[in-house]
Protein backbone atom coordinates (compact mmCIF):
# COMPACT_ATOMS: atom_id res chain seq x y z
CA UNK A 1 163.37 58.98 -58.05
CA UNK A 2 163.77 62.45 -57.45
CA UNK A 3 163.34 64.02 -54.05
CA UNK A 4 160.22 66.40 -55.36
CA UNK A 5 158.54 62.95 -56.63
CA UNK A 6 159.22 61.26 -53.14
CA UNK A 7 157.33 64.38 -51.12
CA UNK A 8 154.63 63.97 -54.38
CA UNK A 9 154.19 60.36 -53.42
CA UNK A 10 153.74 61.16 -49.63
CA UNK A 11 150.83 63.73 -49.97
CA UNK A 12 149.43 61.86 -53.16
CA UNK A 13 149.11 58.74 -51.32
CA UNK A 14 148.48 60.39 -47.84
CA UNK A 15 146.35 58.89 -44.87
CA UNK A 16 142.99 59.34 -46.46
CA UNK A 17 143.85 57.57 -49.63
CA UNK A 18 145.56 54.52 -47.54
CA UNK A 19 142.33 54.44 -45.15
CA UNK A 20 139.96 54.39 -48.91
CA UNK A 21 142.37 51.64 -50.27
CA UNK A 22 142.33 49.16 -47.39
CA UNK A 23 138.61 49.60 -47.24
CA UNK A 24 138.51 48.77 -50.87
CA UNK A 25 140.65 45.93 -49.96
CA UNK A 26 139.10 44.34 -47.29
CA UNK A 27 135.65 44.83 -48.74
CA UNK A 28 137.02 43.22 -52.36
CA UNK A 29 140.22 41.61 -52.42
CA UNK A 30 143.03 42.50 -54.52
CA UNK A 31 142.42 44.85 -57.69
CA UNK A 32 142.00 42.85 -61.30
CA UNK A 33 145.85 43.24 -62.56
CA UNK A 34 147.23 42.55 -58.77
CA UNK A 35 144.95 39.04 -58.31
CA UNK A 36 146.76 38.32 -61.65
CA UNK A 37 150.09 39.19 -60.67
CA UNK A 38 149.38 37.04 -58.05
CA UNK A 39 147.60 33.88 -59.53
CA UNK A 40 150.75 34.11 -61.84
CA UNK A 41 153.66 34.04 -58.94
CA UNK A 42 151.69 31.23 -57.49
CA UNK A 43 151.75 28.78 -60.47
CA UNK A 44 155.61 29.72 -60.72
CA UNK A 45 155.97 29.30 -57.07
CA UNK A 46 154.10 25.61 -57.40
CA UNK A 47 155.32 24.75 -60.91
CA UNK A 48 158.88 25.29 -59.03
CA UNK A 49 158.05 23.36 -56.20
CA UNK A 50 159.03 26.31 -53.86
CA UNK A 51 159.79 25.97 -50.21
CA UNK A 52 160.00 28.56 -47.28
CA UNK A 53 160.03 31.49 -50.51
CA UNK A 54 160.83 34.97 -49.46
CA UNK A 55 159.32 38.08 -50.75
CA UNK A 56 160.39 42.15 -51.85
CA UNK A 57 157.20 44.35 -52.68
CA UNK A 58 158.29 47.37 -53.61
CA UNK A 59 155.83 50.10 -53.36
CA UNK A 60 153.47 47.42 -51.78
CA UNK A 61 151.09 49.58 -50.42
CA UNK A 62 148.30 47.96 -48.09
CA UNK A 63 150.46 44.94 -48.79
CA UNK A 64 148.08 42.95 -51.07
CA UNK A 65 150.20 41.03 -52.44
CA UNK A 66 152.12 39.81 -48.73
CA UNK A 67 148.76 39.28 -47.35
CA UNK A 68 147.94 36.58 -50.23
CA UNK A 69 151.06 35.01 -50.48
CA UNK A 70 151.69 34.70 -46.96
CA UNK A 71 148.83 32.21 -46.78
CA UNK A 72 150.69 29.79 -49.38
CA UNK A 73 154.42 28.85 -50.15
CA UNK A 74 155.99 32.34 -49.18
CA UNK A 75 157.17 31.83 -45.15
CA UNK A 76 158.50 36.08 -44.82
CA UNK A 77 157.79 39.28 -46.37
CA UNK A 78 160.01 42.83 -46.90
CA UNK A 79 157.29 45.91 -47.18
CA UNK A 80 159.11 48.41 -49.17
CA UNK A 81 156.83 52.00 -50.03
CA UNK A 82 157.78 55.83 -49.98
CA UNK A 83 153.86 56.61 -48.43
CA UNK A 84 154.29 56.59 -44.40
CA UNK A 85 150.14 56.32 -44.76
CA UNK A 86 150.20 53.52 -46.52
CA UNK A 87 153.07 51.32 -44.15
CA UNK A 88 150.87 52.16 -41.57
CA UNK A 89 147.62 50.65 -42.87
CA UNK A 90 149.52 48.00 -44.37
CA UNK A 91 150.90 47.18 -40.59
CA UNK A 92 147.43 47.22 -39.08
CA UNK A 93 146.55 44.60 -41.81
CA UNK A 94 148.84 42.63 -41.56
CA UNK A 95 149.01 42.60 -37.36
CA UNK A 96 145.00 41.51 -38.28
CA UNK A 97 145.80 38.67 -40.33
CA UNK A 98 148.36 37.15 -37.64
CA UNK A 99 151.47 37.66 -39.93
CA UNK A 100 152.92 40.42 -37.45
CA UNK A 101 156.22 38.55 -37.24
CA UNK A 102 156.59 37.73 -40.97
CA UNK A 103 156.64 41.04 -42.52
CA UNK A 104 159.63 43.27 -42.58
CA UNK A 105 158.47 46.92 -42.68
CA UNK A 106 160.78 49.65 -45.00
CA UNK A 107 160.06 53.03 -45.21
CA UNK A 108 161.87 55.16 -48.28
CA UNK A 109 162.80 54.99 -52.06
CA UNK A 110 163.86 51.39 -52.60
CA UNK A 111 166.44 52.71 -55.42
CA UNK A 112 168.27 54.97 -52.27
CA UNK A 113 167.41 52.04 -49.65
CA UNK A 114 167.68 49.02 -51.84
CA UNK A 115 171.52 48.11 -50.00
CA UNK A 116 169.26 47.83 -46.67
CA UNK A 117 167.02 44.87 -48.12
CA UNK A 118 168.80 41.26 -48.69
CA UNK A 119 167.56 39.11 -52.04
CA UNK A 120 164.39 37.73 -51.62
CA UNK A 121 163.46 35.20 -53.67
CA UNK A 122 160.18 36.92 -55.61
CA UNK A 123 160.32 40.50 -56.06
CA UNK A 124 157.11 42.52 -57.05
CA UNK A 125 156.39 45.64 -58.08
CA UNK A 126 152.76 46.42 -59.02
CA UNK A 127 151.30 49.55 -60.01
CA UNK A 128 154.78 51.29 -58.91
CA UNK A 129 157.16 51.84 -62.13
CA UNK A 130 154.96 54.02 -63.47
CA UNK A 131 154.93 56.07 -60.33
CA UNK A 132 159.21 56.21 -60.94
CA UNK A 133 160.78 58.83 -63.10
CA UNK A 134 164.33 56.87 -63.52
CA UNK A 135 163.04 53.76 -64.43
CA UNK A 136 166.54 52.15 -65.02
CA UNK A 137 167.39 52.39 -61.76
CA UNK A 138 164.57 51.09 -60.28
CA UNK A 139 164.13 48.29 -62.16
CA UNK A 140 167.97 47.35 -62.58
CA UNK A 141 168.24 48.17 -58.29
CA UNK A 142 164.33 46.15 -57.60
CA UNK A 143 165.69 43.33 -60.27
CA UNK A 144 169.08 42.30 -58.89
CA UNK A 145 167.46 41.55 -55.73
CA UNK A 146 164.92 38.66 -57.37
CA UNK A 147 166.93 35.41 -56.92
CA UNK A 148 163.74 33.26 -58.61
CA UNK A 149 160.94 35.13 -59.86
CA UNK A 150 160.03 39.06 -60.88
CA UNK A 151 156.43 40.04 -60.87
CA UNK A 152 155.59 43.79 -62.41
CA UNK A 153 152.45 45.96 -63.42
CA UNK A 154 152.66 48.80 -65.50
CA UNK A 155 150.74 50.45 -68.17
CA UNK A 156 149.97 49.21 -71.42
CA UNK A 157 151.49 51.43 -74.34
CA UNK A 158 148.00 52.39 -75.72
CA UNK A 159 147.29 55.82 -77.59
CA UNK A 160 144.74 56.39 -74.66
CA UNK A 161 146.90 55.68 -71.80
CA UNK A 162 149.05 58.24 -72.92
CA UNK A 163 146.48 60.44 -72.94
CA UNK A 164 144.97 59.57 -69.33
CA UNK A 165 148.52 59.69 -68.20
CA UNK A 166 149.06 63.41 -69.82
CA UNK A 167 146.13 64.32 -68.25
CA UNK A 168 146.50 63.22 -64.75
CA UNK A 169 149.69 65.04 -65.25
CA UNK A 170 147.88 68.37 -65.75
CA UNK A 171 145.68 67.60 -63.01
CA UNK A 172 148.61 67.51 -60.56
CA UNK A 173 150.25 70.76 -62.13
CA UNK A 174 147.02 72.47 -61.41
CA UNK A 175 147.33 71.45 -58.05
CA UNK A 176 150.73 72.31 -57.42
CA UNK A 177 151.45 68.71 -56.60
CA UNK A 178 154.74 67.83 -57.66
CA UNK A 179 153.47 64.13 -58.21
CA UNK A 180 153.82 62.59 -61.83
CA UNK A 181 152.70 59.37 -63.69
CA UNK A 182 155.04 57.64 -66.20
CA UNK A 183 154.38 55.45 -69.07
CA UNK A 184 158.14 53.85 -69.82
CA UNK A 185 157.71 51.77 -73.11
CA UNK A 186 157.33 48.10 -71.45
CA UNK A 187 159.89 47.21 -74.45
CA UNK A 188 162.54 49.32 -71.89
CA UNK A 189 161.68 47.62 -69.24
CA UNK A 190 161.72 44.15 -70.47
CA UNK A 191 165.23 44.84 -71.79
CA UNK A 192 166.24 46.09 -68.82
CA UNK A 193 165.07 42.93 -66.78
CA UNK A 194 166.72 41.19 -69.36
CA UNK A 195 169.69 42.73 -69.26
CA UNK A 196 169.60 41.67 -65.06
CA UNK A 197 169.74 38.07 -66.25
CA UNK A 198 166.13 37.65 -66.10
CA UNK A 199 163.58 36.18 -68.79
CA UNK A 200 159.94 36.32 -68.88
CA UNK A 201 157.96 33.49 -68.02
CA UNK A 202 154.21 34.99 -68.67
CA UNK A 203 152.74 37.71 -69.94
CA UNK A 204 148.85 39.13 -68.73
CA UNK A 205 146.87 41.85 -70.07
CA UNK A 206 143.90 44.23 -68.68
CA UNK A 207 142.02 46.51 -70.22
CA UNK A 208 144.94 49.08 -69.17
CA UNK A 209 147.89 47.12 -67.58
CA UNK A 210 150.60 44.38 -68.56
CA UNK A 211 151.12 41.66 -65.65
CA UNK A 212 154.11 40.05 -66.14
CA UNK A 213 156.51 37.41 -64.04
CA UNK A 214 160.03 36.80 -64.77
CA UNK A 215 162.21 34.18 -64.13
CA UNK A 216 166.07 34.01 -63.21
CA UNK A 217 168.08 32.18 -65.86
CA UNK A 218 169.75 28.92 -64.63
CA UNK A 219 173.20 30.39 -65.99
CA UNK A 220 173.21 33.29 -63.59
């Protein structure tokens, strides 16, 4: 990610968005495509019989996804996001749900900081390639660090998504943000999380998102 898209990220998703997203949180739970990222890394996480798991959510955010899965089979949580806004919401939410101690917080571009954070056994992004311009890199740096499961959400390759997504685009031009939204062609990125020795184990649609989970193959 380039160093213009990292300072777009910080005022994008500055203090007052992180304050309107945990209170969006706390009032209703986990948006549509994250509850079914995580419904989805449960059932893998039970069907596998998983024990003490460890988790990497990169651009987590309020830390949805840490806050669910910490109540189930995952025992200790890496926080991974560019925002400084959003860590520090995500910190006061998780200090309120007692998991203080479990959570790991990193601040940064996971490609640039990815050698600081050791394999976890789930890795997540939701809602975050799209927010990437090299999307190789992040997925082939987020994916080598999955030593069980992969959990993504991205955008749908829909004529009108391309259009929202052009037009968000112009939206930040006009206001001389230097914040962009991608749409990478999900056949890319399943090819690329192939090509890390991963395979998928389910695929989940919303009206504008694919949910996905992948698995590590037994020969790697």
């Amino acid at each position: 990610m380039s160093c213009t898209q990292c300072e777009g990220i910080e005022t994008q998703f500055g203090r007052a968005a992180a304050a309107r997203s945990l209170r969006r949180y706390r009032r209703r739970g986990p948006d549509k495509s994250t509850r079914l990222l995580i419904e989805s890394l449960r059932l893998a996480l039970d069907d596998a019989d998983a024990r003490a798991a460890t988790l990497i959510d990169v651009g987590a955010g309020v830390g949805a996804i840490h806050h669910e899965l910490l109540d189930g089979r995952v025992v200790r949580a890496v926080h991974v996001d560019a925002s400084s806004a959003h860590l520090a919401v995500a910190r006061e939410e998780t200090e309120r749900r007692g998991h203080g101690g479990q959570v790991e917080f990193v601040p940064g571009n996971f490609v640039s900081v990815a050698h600081e954070v050791a394999p976890a056994d789930v890795v997540t992004l939701d809602r975050v390639i799209c927010c990437y311009d090299d999307m190789p890199a992040l997925v082939s740096r987020s994916a080598e660090k999955a030593t069980r499961l992969y959990g993504a959400v991205y955008p749908r390759e829909l004529t009108w998504m391309q259009i929202g997504i052009a037009a968000i685009n112009v939206v930040q031009r006009l206001k001389r943000s230097s914040f962009r939204v991608f749409l990478h062609r999900p056949s890319a990125i399943d090819a690329a999380l192939r090509a890390a020795g991963l395979e998928r184990l389910t695929l989940r649609r919303t009206f504008g998102w694919e949910v996905v989970v992948y698995e590590r193959r037994r020969d790697q």
